[in-house]
Structure formats: structure tokens, C-alpha cells
N, C-alpha and C. Protein backbone atom coordinates (compact mmCIF):
# COMPACT_ATOMS: atom_id res chain seq x y z
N UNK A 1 20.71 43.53 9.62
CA UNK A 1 20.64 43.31 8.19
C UNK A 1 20.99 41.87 7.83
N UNK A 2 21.64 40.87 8.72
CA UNK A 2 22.22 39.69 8.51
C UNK A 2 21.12 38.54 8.69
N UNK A 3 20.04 38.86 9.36
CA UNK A 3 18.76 38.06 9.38
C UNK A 3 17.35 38.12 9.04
N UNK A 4 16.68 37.57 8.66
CA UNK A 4 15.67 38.42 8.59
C UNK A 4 14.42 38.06 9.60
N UNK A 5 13.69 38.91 10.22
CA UNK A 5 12.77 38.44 11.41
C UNK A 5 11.23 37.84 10.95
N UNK A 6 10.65 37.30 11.89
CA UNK A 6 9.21 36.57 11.30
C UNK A 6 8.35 37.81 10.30
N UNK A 7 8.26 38.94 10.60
CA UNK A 7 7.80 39.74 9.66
C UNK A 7 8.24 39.91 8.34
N UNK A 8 9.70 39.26 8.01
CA UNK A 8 9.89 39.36 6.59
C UNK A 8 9.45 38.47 6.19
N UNK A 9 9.79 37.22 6.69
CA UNK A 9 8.80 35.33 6.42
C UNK A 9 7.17 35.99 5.88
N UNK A 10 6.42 36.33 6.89
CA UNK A 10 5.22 36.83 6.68
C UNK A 10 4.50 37.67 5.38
N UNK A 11 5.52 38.29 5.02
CA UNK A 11 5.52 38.96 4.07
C UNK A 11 5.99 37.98 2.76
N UNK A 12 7.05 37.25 2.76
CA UNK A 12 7.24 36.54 1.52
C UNK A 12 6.08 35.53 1.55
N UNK A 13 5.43 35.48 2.64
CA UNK A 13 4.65 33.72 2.52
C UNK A 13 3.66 34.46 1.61
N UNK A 14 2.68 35.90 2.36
CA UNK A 14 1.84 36.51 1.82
C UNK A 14 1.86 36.47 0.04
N UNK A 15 3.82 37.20 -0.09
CA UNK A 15 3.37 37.61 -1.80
C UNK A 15 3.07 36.03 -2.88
N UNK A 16 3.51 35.17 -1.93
CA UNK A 16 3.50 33.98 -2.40
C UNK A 16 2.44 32.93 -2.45
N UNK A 17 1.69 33.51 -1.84
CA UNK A 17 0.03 32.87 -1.76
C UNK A 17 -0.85 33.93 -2.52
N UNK A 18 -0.76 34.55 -2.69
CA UNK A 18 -1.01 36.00 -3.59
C UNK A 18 -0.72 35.79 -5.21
N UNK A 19 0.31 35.29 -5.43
CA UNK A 19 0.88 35.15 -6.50
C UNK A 19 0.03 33.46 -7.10
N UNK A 20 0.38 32.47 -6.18
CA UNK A 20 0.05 30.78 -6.69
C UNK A 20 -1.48 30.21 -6.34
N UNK A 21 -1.61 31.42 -5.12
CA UNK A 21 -3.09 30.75 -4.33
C UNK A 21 -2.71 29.69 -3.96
N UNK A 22 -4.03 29.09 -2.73
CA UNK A 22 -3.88 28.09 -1.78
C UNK A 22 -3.62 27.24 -2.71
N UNK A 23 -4.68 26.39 -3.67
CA UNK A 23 -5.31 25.10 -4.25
C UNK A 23 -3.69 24.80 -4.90
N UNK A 24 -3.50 25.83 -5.26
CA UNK A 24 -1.77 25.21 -6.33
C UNK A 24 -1.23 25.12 -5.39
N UNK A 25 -0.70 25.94 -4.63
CA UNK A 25 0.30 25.35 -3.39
C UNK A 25 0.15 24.24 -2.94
N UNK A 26 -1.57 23.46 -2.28
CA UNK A 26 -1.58 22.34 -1.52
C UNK A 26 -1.70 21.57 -2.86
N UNK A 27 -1.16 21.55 -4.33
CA UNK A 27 -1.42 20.37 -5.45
C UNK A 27 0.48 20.33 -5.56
N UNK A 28 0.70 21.40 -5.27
CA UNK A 28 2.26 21.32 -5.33
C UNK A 28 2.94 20.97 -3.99
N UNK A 29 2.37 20.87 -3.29
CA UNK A 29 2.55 19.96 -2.06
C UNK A 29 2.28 18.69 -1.92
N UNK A 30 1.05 18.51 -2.24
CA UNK A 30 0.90 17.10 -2.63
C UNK A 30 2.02 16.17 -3.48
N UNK A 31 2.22 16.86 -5.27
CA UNK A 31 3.18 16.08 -5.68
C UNK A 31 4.27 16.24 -4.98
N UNK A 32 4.84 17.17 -4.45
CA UNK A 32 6.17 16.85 -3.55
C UNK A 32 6.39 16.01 -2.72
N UNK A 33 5.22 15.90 -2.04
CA UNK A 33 5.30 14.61 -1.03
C UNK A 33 5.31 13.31 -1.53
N UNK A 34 4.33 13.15 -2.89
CA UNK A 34 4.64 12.05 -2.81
C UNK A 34 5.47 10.87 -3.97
N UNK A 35 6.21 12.89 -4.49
CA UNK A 35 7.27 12.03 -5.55
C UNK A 35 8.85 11.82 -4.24
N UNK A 36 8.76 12.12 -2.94
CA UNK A 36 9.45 11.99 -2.20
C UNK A 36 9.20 10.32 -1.76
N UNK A 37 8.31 10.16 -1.52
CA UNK A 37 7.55 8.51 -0.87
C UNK A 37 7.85 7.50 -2.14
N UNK A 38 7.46 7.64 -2.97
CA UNK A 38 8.27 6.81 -4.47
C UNK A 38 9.33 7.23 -4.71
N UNK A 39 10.44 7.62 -4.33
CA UNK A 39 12.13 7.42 -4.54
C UNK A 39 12.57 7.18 -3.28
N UNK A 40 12.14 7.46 -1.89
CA UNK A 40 12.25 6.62 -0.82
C UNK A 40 11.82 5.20 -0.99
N UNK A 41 10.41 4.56 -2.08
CA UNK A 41 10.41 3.80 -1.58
C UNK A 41 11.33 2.89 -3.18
N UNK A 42 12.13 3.22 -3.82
CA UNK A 42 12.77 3.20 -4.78
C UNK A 42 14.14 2.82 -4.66
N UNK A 43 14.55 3.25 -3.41
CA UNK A 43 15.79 3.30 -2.45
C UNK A 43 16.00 2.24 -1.64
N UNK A 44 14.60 1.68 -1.21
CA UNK A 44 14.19 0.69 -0.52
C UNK A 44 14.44 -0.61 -1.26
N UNK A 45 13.92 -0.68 -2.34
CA UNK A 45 13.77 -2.09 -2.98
C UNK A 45 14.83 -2.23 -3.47
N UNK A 46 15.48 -1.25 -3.96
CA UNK A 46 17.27 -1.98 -4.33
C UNK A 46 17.71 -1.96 -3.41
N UNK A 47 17.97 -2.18 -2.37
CA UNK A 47 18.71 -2.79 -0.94
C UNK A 47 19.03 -4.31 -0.81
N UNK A 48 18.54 -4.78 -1.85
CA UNK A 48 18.73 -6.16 -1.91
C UNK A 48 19.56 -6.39 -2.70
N UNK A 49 20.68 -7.66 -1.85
CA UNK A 49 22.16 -7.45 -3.20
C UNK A 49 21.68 -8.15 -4.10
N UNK A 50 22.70 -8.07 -5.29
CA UNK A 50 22.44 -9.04 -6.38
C UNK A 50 22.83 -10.29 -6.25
N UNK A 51 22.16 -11.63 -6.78
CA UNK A 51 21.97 -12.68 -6.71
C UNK A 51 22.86 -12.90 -8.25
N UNK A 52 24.41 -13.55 -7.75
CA UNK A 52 25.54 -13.63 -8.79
C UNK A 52 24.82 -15.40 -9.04
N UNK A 53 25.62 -15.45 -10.18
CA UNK A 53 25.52 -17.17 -10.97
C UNK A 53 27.05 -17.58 -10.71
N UNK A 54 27.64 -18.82 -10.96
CA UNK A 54 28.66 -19.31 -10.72
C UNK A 54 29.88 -18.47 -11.04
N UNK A 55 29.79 -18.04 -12.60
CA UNK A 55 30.81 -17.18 -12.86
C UNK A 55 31.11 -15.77 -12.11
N UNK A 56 30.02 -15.72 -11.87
CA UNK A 56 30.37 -14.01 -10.95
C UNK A 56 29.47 -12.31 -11.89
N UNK A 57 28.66 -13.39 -12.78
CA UNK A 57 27.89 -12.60 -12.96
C UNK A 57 26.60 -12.57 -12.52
N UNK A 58 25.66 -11.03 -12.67
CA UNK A 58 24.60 -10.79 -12.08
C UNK A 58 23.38 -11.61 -12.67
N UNK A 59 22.25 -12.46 -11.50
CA UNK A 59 21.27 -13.43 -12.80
C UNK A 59 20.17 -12.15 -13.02
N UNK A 60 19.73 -12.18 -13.54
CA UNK A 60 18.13 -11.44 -14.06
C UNK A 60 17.23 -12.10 -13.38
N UNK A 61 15.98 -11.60 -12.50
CA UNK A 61 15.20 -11.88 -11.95
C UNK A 61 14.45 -13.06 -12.63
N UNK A 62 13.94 -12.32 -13.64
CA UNK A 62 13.04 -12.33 -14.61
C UNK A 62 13.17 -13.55 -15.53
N UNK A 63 14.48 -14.34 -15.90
CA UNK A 63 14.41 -15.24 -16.25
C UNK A 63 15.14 -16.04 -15.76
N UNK A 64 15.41 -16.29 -14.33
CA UNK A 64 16.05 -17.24 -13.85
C UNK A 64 15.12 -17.88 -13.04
N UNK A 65 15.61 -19.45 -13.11
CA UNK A 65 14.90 -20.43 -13.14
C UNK A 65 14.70 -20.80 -10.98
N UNK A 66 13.26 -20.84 -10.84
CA UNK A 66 13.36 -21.09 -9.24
C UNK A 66 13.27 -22.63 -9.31
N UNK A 67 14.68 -23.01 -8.40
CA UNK A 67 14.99 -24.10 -8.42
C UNK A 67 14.80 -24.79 -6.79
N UNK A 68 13.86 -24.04 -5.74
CA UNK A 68 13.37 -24.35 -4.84
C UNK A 68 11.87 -25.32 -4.70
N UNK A 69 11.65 -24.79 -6.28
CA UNK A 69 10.10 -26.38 -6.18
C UNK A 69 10.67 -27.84 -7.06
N UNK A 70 11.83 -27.71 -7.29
CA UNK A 70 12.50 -29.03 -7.66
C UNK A 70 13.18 -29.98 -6.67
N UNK A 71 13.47 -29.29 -4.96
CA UNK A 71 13.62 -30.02 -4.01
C UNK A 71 12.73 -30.88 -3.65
N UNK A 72 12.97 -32.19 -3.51
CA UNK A 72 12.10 -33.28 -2.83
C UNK A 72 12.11 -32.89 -1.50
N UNK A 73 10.88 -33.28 -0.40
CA UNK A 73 10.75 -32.57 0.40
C UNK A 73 10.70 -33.76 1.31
């Protein structure tokens, strides 16, 4: 009674393809996968520390100034 054997699996997969059908299952598979791949890859891009200014606060990408094409070369 503490497990249940491949014949009970078989039986829930059945009432459950019975119930959603294939096409929804593999569309609800689909978004699962690949709202998994965009917050993996979400996880990814903040891995980069923040880029502090003198005082010790965080700069903003977005409006801080690239001061690497003002080097004479």
C-alpha cells in the first residue's frame, strides 16, 4: 500500500491524456520548457557584479558614460 507499481503510473498517465489530450499536453510542455530556458537564461545575465562609481554607489548601464573611446591610443 506504501508504493504504487508501474500499473498505477499507467493508469494515471491514461486518465490524464483522456482528460487534456496529446496536442495540450505537448503545448503545455512546450511552454514549460521554455519558460524554464528564459529564467535560466535570466539567472545568467545577472551574474555580472555591479559596476559601483566612486562613492559606492551602483552606476546605471544605461546612462553611464563609456569612457574607453576617450583613451588616446
Amino acid at each position: 500500500m506504501g508504493s504504487f507499481s508501474i500499473w498505477h503510473w499507467l493508469i494515471v498517465l491514461l486518465v490524464v491524456v483522456l482528460l487534456f489530450g496529446t496536442k495540450k499536453l505537448r503545448n503545455v510542455g512546450g511552454d514549460l520548457g521554455s519558460a524554464i530556458k528564459s529564467f535560466r537564461k535570466g539567472l545568467n545575465d545577472n551574474d555580472e557584479p555591479a559596476k559601483l562609481d566612486s562613492d559606492g554607489k551602483p552606476i546605471d548601464p544605461a546612462t553611464a558614460r563609456d569612457t574607453t573611446r576617450d583613451r588616446a591610443d
